[in-house]
N, C-alpha and C. Protein backbone atom coordinates (compact mmCIF):
# COMPACT_ATOMS: atom_id res chain seq x y z
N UNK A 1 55.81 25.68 73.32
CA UNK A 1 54.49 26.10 73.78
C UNK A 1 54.58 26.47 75.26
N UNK A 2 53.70 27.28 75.66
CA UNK A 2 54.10 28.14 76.56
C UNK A 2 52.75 26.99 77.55
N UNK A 3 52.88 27.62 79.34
CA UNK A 3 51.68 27.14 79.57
C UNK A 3 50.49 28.08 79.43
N UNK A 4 50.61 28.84 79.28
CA UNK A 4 49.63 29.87 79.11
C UNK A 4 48.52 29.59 77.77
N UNK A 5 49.34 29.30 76.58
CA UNK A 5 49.17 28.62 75.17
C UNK A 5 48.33 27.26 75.66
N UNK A 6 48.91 26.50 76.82
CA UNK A 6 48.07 25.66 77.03
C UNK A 6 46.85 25.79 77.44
N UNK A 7 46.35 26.30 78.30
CA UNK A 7 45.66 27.05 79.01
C UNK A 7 44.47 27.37 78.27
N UNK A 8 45.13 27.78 77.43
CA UNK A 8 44.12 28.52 76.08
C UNK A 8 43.40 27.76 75.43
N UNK A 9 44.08 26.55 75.16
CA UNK A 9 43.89 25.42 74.43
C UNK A 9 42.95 24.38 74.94
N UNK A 10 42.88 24.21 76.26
CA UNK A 10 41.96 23.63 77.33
C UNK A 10 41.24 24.46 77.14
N UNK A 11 40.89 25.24 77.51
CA UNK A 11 39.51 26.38 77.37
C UNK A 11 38.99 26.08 76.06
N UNK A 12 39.52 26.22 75.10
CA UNK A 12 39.00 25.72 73.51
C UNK A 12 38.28 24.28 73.56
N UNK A 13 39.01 23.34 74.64
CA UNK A 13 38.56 21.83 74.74
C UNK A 13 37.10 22.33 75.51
N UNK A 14 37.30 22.84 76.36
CA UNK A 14 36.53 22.94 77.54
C UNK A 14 34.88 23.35 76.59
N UNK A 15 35.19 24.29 75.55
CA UNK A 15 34.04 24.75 75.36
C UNK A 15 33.61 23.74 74.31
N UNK A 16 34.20 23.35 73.80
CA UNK A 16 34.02 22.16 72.78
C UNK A 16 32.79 21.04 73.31
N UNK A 17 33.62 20.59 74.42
CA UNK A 17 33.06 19.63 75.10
C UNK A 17 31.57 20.11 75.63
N UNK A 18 31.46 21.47 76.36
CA UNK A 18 29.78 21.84 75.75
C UNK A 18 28.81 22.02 74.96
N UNK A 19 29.81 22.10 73.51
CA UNK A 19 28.84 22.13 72.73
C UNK A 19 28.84 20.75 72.10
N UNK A 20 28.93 19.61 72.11
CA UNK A 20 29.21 18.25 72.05
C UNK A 20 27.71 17.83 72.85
N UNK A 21 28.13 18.39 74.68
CA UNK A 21 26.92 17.68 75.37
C UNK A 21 25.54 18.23 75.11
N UNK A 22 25.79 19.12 74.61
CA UNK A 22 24.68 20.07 74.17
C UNK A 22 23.93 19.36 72.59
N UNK A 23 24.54 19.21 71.83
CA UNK A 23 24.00 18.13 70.89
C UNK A 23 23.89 16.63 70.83
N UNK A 24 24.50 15.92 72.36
CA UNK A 24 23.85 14.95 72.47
C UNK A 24 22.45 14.90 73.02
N UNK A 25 22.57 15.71 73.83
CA UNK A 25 20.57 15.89 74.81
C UNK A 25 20.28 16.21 73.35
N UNK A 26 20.11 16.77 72.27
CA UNK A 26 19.61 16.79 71.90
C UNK A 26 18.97 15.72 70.44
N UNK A 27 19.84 15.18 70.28
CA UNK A 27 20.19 13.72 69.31
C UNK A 27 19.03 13.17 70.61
N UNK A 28 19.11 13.02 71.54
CA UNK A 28 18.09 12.07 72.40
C UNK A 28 17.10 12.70 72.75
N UNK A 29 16.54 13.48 72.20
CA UNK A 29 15.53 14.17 72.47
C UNK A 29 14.61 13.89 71.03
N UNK A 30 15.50 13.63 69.99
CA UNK A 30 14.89 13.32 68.78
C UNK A 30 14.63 14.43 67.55
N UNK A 31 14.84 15.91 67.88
CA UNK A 31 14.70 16.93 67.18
C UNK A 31 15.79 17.99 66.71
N UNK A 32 15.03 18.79 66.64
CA UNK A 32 15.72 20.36 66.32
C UNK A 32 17.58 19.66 65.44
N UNK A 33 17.11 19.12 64.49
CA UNK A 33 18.46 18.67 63.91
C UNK A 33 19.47 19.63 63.36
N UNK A 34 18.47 20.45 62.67
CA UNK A 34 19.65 21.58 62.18
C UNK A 34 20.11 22.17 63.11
N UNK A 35 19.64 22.93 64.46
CA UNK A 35 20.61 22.84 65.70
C UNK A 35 21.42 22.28 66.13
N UNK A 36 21.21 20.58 66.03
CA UNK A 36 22.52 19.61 66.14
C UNK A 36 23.46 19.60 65.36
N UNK A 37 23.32 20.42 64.21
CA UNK A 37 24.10 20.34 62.86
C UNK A 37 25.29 21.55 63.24
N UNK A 38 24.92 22.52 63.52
CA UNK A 38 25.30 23.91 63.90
C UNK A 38 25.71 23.89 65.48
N UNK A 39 25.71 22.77 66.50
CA UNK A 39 26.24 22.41 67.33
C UNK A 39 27.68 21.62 66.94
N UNK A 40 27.08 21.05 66.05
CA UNK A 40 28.29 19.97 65.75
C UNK A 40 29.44 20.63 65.02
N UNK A 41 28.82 21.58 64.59
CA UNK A 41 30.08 22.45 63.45
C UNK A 41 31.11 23.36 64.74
N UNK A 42 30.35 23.94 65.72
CA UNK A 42 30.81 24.36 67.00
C UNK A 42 31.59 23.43 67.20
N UNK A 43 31.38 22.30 67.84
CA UNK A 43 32.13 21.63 68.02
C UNK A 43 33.80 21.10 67.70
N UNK A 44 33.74 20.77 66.18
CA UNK A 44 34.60 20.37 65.56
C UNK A 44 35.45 22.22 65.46
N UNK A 45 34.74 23.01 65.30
CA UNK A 45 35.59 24.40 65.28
C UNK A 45 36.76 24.87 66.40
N UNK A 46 36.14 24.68 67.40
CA UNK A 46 36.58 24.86 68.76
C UNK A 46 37.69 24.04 69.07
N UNK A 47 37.36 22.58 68.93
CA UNK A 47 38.47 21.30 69.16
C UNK A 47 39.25 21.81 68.07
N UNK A 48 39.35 22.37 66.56
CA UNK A 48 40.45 22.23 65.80
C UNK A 48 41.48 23.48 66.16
N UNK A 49 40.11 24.53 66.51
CA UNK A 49 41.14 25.46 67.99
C UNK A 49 42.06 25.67 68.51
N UNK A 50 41.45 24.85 69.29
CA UNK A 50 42.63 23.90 70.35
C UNK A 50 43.88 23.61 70.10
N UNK A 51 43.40 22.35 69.09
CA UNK A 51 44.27 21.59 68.59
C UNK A 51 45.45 22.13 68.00
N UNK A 52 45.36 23.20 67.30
CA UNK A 52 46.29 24.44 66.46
C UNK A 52 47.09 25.34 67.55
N UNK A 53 45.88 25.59 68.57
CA UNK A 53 46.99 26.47 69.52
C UNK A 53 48.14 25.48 70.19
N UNK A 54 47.35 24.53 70.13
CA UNK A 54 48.84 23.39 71.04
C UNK A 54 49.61 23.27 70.78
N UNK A 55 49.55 23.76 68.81
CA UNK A 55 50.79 23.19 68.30
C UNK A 55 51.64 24.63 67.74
N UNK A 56 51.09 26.02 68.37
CA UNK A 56 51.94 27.08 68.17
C UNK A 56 50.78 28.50 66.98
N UNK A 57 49.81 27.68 66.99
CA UNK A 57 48.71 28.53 66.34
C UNK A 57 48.40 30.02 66.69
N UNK A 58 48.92 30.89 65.93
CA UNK A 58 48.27 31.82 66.58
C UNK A 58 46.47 32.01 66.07
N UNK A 59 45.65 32.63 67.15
CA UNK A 59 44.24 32.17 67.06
C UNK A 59 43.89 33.13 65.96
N UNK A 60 42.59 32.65 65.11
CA UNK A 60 42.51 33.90 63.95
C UNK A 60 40.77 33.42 64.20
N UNK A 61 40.12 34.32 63.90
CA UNK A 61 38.59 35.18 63.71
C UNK A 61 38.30 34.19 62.53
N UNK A 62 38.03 32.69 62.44
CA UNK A 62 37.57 32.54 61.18
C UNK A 62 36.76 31.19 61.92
N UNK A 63 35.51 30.61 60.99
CA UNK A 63 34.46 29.82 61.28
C UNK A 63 34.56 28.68 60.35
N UNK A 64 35.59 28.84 59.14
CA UNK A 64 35.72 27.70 57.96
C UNK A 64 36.12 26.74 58.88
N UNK A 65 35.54 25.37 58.28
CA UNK A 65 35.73 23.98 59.12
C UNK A 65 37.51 23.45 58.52
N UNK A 66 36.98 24.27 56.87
CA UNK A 66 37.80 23.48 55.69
C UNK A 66 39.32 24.27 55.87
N UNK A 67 39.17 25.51 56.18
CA UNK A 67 40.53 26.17 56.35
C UNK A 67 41.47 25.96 57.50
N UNK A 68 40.18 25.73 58.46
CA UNK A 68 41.17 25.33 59.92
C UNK A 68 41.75 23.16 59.86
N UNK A 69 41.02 23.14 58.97
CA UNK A 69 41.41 21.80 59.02
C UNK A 69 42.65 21.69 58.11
N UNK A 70 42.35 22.43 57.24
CA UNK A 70 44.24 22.85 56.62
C UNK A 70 45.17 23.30 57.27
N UNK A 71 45.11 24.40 58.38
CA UNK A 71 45.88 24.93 59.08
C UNK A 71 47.01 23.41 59.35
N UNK A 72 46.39 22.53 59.87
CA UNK A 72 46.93 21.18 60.63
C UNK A 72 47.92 20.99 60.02
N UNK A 73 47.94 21.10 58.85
CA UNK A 73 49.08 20.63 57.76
C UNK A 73 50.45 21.31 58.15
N UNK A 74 49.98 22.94 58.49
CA UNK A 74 51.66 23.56 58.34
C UNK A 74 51.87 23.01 59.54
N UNK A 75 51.63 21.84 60.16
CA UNK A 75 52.14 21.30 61.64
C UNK A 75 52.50 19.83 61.60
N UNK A 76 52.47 19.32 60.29
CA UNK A 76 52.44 18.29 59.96
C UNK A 76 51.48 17.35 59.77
N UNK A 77 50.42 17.37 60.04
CA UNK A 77 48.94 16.56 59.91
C UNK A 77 48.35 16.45 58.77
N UNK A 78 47.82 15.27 58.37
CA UNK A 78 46.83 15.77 56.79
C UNK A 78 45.90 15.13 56.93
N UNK A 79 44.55 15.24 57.20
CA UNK A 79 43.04 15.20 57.64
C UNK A 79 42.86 15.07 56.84
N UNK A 80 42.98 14.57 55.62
CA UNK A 80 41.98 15.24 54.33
C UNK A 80 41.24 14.43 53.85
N UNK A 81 41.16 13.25 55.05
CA UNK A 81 39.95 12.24 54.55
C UNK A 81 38.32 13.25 55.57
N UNK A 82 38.58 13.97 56.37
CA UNK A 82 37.46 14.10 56.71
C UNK A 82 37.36 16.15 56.10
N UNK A 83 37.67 16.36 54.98
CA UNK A 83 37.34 17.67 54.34
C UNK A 83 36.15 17.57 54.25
N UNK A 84 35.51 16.56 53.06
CA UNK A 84 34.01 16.13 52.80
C UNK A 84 32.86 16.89 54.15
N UNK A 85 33.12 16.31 55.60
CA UNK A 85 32.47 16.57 56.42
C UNK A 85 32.60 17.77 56.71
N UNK A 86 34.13 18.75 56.79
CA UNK A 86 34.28 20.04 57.14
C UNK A 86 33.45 20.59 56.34
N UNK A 87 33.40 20.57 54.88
CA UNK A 87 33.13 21.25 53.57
C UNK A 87 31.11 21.40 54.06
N UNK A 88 30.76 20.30 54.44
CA UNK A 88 29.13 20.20 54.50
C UNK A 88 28.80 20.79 56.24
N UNK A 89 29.56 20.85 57.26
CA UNK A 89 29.24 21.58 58.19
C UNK A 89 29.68 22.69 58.54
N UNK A 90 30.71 23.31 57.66
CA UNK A 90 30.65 24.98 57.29
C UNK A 90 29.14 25.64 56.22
N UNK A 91 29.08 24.83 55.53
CA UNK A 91 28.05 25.15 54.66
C UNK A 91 26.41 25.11 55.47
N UNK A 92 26.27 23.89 56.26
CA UNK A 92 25.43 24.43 57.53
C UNK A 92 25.12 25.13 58.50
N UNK A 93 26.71 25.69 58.60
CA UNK A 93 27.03 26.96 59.68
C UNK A 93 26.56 28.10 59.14
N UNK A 94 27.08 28.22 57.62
CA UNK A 94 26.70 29.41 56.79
C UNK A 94 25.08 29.62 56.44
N UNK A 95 24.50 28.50 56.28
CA UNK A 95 22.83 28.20 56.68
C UNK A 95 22.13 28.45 56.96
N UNK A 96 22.85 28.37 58.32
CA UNK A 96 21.89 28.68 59.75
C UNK A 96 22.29 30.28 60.20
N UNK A 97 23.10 30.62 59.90
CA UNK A 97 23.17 32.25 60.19
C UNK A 97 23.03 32.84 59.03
N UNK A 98 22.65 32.29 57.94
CA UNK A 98 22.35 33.55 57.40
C UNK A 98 21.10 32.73 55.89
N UNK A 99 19.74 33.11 56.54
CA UNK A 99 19.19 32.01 55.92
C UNK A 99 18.82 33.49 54.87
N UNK A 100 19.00 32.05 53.33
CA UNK A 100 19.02 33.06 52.28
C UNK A 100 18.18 32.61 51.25
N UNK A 101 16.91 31.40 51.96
CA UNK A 101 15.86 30.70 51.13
C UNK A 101 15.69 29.70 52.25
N UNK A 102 14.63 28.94 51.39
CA UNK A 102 13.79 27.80 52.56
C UNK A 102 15.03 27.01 53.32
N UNK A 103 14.65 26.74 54.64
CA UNK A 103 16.00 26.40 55.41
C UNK A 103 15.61 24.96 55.07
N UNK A 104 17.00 24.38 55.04
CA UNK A 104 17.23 22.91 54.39
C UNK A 104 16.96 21.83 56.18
N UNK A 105 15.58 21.05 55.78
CA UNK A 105 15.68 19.91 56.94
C UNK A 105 16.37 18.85 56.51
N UNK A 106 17.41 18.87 57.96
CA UNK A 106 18.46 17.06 58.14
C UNK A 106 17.36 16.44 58.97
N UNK A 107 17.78 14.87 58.20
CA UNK A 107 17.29 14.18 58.54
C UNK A 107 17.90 13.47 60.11
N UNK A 108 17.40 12.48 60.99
CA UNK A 108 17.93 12.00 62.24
C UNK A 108 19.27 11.17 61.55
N UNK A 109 18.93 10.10 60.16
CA UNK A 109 19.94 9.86 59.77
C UNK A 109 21.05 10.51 60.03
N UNK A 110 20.44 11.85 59.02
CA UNK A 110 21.99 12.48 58.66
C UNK A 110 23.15 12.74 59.58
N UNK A 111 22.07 13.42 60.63
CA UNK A 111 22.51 13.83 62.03
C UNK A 111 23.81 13.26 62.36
N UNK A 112 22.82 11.79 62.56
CA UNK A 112 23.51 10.88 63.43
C UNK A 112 24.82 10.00 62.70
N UNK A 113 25.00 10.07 60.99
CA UNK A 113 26.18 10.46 60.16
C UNK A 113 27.19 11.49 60.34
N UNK A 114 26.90 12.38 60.47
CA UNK A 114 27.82 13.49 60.69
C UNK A 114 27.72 13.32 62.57
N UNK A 115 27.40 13.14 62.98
CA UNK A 115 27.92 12.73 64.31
C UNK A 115 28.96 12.22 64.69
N UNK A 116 28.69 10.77 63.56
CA UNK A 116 29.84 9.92 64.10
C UNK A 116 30.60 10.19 63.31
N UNK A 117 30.77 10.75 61.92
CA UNK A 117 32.14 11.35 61.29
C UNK A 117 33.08 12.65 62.11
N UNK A 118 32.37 13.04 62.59
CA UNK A 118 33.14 14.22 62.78
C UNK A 118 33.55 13.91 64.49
N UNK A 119 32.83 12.58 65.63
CA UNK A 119 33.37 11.94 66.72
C UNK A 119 34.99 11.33 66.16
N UNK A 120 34.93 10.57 64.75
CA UNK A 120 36.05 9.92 64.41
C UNK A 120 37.26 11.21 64.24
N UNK A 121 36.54 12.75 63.25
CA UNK A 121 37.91 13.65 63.51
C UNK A 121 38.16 13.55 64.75
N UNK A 122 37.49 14.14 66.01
CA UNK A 122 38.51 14.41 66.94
C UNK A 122 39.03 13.45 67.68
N UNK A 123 38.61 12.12 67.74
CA UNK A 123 39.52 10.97 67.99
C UNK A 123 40.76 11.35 67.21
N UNK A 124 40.75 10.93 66.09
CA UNK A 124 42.20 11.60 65.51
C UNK A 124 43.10 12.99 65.70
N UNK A 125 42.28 14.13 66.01
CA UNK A 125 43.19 15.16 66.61
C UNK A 125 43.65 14.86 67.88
N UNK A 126 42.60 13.90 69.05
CA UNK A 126 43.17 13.80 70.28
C UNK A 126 44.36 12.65 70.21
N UNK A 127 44.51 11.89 68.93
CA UNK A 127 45.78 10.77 69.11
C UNK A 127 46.77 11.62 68.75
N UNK A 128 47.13 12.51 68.35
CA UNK A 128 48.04 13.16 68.13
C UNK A 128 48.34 13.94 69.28
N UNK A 129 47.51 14.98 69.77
CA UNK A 129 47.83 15.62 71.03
C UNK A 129 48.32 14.57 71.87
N UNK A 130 48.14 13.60 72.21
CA UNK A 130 48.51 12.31 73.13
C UNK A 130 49.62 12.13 72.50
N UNK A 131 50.24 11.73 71.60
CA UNK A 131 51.38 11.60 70.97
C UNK A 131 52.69 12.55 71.46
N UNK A 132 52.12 14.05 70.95
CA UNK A 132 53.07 14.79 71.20
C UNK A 132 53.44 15.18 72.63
N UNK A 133 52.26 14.74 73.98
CA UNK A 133 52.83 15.07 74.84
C UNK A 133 53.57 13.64 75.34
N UNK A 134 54.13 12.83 74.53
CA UNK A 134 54.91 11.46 75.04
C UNK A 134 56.02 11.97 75.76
């Protein structure tokens, strides 16, 4: 990996991490959930990003939670306890841009479920990045 590749890859963190703080003000604000939902899918998109370019990814034009979380594999990784969550916040992504009947309300629960599932993926992508730069 080049530093440049790195570079790239920080920027992927970098924006991640805004759209993260951006759905916590709003988790504490108490509303607009399906925004937090479609923040959160940002989120986890961006960090798996990252995470792929670090490891030699070249970057591709795609928004699936479920495909980029496969990508991990041809690098050695297997996530596939948190597909479930990819599978339901691509399907929110797809949702919210392109509403194709009554838009579906999440609950604060749910929210705050898929919050902390998808906080636990990138704990796990960041133990690995930590790993490999030993």
């Amino acid at each position: 990996m080049t530093d440049k590749d790195s570079l790239k890859a920080e920027e992927w963190f970098r924006r991640a991490k805004i759209d993260l703080e951006d759905a916590t003000l709003l988790i504490r604000q108490g509303g607009h959930f399906d925004t937090i939902a479609f923040l959160m899918q940002q989120w986890l998109e961006k960090y798996l990003k990252g995470f792929l370019l670090l490891h030699g990814w070249k970057l591709q034009k795609i928004h699936d939670l479920r495909a980029l979380l496969n990508e991990t594999k041809k690098y050695g990784y297997n996530f596939d306890q948190f597909a479930p969550l990819c599978r339901k916040l691509s399907q929110l992504y797809v949702e919210s841009r392109y509403p194709l009947g009554e838009a579906r309300s999440l609950s604060r629960e749910e929210v705050l479920r898929i919050s902390s599932q998808a906080e636990k993926l990138v704990k796990s992508l960041a133990s690995k990045i930590d790993r490999s730069n030993d």
